[in-house]
C-alpha atoms as a PDB file:
ATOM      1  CA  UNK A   1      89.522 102.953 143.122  1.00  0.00           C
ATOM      2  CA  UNK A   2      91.777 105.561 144.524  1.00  0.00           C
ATOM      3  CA  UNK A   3      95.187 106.386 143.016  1.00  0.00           C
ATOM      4  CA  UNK A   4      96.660 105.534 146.657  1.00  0.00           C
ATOM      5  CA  UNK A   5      95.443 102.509 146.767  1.00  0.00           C
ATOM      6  CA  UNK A   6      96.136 101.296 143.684  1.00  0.00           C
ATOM      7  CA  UNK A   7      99.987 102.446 143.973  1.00  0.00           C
ATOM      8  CA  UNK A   8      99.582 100.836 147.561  1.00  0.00           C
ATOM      9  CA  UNK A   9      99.031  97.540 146.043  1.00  0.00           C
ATOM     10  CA  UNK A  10     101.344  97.813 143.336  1.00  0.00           C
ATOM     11  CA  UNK A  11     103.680  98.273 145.723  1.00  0.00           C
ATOM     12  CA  UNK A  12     102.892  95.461 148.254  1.00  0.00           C
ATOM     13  CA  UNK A  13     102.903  93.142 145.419  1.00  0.00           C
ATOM     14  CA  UNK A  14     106.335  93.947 144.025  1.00  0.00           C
ATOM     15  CA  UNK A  15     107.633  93.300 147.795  1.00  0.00           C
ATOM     16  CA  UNK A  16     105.737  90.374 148.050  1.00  0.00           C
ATOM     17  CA  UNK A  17     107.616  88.542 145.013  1.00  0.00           C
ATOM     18  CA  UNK A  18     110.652  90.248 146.235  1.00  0.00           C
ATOM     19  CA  UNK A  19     110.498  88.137 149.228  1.00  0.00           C
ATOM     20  CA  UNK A  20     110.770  85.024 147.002  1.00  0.00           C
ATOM     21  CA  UNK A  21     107.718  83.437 149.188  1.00  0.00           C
ATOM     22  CA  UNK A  22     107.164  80.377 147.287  1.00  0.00           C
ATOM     23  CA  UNK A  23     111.091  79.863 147.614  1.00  0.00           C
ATOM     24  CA  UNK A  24     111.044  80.731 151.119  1.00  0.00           C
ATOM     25  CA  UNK A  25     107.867  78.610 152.114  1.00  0.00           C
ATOM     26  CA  UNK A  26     110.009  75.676 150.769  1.00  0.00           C
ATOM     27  CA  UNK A  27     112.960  76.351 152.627  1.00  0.00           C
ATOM     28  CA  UNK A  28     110.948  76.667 156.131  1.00  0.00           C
ATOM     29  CA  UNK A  29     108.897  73.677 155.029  1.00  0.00           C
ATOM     30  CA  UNK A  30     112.743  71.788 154.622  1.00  0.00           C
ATOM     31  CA  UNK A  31     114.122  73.846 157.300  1.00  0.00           C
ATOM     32  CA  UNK A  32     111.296  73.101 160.477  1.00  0.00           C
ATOM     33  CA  UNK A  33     110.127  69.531 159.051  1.00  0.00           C
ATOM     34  CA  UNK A  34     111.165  68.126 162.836  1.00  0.00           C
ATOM     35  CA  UNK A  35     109.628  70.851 164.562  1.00  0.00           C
ATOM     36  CA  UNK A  36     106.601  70.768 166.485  1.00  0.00           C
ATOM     37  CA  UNK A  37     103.739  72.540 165.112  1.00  0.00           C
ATOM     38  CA  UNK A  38     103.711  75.258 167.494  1.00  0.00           C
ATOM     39  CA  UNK A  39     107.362  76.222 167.078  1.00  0.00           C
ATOM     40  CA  UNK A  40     106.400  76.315 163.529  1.00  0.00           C
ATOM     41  CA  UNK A  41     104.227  79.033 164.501  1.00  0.00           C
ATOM     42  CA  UNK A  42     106.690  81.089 166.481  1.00  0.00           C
ATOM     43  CA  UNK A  43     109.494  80.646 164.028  1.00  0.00           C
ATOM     44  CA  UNK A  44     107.191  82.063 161.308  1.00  0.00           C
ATOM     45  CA  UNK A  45     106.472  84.774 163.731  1.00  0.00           C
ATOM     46  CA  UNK A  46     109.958  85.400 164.702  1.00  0.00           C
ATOM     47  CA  UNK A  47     111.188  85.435 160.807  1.00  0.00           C
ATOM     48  CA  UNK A  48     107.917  88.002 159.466  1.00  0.00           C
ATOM     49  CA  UNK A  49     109.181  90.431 162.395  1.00  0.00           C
ATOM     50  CA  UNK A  50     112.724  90.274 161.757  1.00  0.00           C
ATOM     51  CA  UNK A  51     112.492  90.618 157.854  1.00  0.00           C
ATOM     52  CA  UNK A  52     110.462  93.582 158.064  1.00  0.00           C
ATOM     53  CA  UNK A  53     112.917  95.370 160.570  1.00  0.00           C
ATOM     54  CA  UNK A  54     115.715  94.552 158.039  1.00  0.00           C
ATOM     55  CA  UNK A  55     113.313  96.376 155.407  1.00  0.00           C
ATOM     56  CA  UNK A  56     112.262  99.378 156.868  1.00  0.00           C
ATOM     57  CA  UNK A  57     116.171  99.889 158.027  1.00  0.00           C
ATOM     58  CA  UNK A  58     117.047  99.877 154.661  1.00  0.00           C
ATOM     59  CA  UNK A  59     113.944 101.967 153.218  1.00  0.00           C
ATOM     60  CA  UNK A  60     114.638 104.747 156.019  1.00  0.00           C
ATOM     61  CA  UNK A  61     118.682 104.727 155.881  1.00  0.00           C
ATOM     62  CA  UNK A  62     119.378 103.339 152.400  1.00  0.00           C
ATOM     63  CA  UNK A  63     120.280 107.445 151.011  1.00  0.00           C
ATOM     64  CA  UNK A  64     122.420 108.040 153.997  1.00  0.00           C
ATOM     65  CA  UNK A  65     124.301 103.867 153.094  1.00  0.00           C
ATOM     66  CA  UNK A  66     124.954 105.582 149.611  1.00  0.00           C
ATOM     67  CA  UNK A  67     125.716 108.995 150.674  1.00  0.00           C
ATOM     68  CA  UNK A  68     128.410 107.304 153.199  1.00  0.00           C
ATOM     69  CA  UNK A  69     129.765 105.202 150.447  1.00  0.00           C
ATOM     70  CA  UNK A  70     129.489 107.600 147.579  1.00  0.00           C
ATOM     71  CA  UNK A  71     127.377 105.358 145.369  1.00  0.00           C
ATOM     72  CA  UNK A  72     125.573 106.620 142.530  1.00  0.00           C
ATOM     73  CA  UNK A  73     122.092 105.561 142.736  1.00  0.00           C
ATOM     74  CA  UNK A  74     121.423 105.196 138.899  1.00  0.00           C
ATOM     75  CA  UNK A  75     124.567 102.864 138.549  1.00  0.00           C
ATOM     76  CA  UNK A  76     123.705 100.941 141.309  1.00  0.00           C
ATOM     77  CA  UNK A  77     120.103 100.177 139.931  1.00  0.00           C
ATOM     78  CA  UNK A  78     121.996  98.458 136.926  1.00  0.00           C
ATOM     79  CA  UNK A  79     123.505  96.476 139.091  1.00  0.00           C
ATOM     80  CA  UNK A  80     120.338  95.622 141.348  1.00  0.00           C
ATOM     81  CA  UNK A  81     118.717  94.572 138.493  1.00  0.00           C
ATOM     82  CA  UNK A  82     121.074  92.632 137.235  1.00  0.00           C
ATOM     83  CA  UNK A  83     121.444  90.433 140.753  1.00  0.00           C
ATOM     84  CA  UNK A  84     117.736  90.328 140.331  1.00  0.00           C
ATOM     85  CA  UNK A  85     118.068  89.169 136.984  1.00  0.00           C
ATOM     86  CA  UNK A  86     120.049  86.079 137.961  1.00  0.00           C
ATOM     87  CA  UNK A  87     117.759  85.558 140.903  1.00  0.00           C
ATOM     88  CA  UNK A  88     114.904  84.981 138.682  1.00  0.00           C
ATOM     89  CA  UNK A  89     116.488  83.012 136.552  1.00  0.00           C
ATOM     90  CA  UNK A  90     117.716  80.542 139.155  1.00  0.00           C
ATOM     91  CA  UNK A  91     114.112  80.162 140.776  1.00  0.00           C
ATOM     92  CA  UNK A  92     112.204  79.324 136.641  1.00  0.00           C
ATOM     93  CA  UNK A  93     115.317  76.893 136.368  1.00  0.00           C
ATOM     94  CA  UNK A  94     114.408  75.662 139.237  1.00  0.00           C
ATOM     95  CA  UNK A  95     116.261  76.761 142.353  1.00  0.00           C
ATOM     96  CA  UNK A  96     116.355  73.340 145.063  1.00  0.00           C
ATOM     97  CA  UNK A  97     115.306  74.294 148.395  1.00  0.00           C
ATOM     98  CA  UNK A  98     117.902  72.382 150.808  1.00  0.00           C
ATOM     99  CA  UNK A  99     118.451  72.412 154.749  1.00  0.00           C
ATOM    100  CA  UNK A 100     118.903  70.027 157.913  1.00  0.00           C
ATOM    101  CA  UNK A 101     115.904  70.157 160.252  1.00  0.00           C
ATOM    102  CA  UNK A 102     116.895  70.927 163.697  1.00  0.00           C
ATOM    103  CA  UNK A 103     114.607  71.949 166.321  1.00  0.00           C
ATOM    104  CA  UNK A 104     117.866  73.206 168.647  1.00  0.00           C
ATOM    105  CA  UNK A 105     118.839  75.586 165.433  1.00  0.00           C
ATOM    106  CA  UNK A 106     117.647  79.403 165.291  1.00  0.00           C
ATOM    107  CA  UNK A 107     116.858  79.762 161.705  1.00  0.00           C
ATOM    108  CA  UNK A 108     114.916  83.057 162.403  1.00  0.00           C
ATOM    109  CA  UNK A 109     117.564  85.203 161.509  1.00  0.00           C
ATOM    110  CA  UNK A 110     119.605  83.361 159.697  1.00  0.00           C
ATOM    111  CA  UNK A 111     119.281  81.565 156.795  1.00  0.00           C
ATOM    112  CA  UNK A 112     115.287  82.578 156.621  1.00  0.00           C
ATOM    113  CA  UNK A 113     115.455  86.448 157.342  1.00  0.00           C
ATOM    114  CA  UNK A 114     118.649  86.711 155.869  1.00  0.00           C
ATOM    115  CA  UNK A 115     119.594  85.749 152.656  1.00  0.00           C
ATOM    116  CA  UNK A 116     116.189  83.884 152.170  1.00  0.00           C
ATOM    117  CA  UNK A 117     113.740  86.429 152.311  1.00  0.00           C
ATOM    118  CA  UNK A 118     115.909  88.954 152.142  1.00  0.00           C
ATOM    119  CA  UNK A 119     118.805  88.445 150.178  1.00  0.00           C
ATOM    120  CA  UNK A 120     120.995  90.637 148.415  1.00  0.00           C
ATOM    121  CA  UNK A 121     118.789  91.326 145.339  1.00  0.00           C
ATOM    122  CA  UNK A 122     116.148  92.527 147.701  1.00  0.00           C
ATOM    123  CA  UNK A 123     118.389  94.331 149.878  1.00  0.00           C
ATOM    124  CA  UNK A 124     119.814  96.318 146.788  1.00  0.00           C
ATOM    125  CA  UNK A 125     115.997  96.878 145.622  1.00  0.00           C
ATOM    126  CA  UNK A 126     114.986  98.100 148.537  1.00  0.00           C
ATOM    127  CA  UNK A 127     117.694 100.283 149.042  1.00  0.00           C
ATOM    128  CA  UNK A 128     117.065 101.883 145.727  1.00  0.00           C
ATOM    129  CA  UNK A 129     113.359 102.035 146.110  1.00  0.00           C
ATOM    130  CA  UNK A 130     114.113 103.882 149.618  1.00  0.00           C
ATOM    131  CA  UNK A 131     116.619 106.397 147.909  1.00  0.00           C
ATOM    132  CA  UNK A 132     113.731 107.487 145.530  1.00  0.00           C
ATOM    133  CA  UNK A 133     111.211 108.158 148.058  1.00  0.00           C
ATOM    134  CA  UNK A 134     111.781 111.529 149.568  1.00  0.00           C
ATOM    135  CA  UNK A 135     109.854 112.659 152.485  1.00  0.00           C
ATOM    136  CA  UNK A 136     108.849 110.994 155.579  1.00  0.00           C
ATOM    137  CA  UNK A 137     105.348 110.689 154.812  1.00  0.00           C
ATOM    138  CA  UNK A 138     105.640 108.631 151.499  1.00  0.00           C
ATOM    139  CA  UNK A 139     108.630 106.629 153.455  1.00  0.00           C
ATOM    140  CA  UNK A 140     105.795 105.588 155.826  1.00  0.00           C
ATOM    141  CA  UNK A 141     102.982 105.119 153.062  1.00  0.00           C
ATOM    142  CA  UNK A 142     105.856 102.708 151.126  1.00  0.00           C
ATOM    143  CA  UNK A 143     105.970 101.326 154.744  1.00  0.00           C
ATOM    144  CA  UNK A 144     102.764  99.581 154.870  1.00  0.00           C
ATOM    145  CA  UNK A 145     103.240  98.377 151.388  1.00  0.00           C
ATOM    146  CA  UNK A 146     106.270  96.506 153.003  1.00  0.00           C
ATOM    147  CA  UNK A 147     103.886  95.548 156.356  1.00  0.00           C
ATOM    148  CA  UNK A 148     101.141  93.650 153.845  1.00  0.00           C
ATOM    149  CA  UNK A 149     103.558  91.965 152.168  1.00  0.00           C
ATOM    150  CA  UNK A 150     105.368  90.763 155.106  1.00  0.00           C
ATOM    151  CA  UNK A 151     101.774  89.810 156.623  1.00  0.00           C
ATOM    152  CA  UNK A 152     100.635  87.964 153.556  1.00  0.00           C
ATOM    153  CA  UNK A 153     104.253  86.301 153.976  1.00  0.00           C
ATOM    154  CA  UNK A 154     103.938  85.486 157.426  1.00  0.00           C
ATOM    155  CA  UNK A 155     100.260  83.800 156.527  1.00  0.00           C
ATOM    156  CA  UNK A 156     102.022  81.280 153.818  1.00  0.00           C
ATOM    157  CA  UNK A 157     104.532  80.391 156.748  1.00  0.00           C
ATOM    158  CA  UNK A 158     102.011  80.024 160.079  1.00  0.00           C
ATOM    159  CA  UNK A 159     100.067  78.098 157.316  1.00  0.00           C
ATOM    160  CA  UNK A 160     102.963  76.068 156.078  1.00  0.00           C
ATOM    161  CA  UNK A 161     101.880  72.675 156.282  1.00  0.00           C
ATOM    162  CA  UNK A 162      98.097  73.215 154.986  1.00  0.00           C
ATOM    163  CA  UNK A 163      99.976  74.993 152.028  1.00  0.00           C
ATOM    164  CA  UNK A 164     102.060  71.999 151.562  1.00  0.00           C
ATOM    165  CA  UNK A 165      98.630  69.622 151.363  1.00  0.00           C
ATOM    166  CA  UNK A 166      97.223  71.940 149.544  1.00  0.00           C
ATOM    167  CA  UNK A 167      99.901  72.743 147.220  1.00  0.00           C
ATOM    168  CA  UNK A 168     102.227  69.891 147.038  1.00  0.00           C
ATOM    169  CA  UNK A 169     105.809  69.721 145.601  1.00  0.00           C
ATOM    170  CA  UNK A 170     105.001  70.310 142.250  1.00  0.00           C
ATOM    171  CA  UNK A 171     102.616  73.052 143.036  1.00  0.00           C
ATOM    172  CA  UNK A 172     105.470  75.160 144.759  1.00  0.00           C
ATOM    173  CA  UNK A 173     107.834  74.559 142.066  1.00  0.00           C
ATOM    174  CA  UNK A 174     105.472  76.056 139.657  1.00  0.00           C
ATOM    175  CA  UNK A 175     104.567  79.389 141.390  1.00  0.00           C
ATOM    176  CA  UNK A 176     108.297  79.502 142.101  1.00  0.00           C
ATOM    177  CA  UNK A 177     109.424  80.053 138.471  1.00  0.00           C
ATOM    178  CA  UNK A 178     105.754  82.476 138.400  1.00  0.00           C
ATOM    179  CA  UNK A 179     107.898  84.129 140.927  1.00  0.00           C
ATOM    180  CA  UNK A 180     110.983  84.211 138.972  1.00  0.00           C
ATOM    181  CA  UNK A 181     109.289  85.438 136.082  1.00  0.00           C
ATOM    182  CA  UNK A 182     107.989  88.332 137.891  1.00  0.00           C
ATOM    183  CA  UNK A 183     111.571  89.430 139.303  1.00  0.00           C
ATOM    184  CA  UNK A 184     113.246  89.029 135.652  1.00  0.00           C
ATOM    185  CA  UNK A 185     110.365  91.667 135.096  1.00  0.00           C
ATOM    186  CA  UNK A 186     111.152  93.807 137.897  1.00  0.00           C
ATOM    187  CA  UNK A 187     115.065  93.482 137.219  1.00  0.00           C
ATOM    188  CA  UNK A 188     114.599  94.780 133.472  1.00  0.00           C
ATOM    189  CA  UNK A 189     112.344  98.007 134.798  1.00  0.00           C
ATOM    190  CA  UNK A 190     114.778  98.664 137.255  1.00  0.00           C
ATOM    191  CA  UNK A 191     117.772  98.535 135.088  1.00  0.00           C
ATOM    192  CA  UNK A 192     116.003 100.236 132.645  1.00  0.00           C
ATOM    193  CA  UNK A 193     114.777 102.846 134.619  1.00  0.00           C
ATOM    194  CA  UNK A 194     118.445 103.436 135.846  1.00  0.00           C
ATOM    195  CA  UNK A 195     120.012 103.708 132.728  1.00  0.00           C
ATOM    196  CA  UNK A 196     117.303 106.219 131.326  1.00  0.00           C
ATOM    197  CA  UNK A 197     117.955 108.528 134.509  1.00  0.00           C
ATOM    198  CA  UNK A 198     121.396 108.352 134.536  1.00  0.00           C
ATOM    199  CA  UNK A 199     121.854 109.259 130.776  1.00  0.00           C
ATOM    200  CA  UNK A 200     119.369 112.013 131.724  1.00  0.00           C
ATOM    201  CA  UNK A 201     121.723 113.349 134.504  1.00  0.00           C
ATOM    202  CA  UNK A 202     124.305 112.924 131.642  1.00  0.00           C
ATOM    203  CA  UNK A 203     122.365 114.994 129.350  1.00  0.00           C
ATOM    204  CA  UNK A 204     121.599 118.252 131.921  1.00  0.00           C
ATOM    205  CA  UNK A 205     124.946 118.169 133.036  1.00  0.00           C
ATOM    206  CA  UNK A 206     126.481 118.755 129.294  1.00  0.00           C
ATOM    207  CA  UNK A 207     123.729 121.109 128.698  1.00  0.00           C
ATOM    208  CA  UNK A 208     124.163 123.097 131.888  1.00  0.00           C
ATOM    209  CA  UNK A 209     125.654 126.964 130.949  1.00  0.00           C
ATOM    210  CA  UNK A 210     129.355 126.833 132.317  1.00  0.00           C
ATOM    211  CA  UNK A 211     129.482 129.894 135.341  1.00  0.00           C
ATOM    212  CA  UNK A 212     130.754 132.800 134.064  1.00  0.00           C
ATOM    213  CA  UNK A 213     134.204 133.347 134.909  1.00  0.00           C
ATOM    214  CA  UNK A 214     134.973 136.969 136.940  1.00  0.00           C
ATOM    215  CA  UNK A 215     138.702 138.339 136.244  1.00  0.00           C
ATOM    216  CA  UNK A 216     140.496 139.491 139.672  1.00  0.00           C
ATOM    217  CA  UNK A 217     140.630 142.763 140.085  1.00  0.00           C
ATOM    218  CA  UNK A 218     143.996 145.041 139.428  1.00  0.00           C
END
């Protein structure tokens, strides 16, 4: 198997969990549980397309958001990863899915898209994630990572009630803390990895020759 592929996959997984789906699948289930089962359909839809517009904003315009705000981009991976942290945490403890079903009530955007699916952990991730890539080309290629995972996403929701047969209560809760497991992973690499770069930016700039200072002319 081909290194692209493999880092393809890597990389659709660790947007997959990012999206919380087990946490999300339980707040649509809570969220459309009046709705017919077509506009279950359509919501689902409606949600997949607007999280993964949200996404590839913030993959394609996340350097300019911290060039604009003068953000450091190793300090703010601490930080990421320490929202993350506390993400993952709350879904193994147990996070409670809660919501009033009302078919009149567009939940597409709002609470689903946003913070559901993609709250601010993800947000920050993604930012962060977009900042590294440089180039359009490997923008795009991280781009379909984000497209699978939204599509294997959007297949848990259109599905939602055969999951919930299939899975039941308890079944969700489990692969919820699974996925908060895997984000308390994620949240240490990323913290990690934005402490060792920063102290390496540290590092070159003591070590960096001072210029050579030129006395005016008399």
């Amino acid at each position: 198997m081909s290194k692209t592929v493999l880092d393809f996959a890597s990389y659709a997984l660790q947007f997959f969990f990012l999206f919380t789906p087990f946490f999300a699948l339980s707040m649509f289930l809570c969220l459309t549980a009046a709705y017919p089962e077509r506009k279950k359909k359509i919501e689902a839809t409606r949600i997949m397309v607007f999280s993964f517009l949200i996404c590839e904003a913030l993959v394609f315009f996340g350097e300019q958001i911290f060039a604009v705000l003068g953000i450091n981009i190793h300090g703010f991976s601490i930080g990421v990863g320490l929202v993350l942290l506390l993400d993952g945490i709350a879904l193994v403890k147990g996070r409670v899915a809660e919501g009033d079903s009302d078919p009149n009530r567009d939940i597409a955007v709002v609470p689903m898209a946003i913070p559901v699916i993609v709250g601010p952990a993800t947000i920050g991730a993604i930012m962060v994630l977009g900042a590294e890539w440089k180039g359009f080309e490997l923008k795009t290629m991280r781009s379909l990572s984000i497209l699978a995972a939204s599509f294997a996403l959007w297949l848990m929701l259109f599905l939602s009630s055969k999951m919930e047969k299939w899975l039941g209560a308890r079944g969700l809760q489990i692969l919820s803390k699974i996925t908060g497991l895997v984000l308390a992973s994620l949240a240490a690499q990323m913290m990690l990895n934005g402490a060792c770069n920063g102290w390496m930016k540290i590092q070159d700039s003591a070590n960096r020759p001072a210029a050579p200072q030129t006395r005016p002319a008399k």
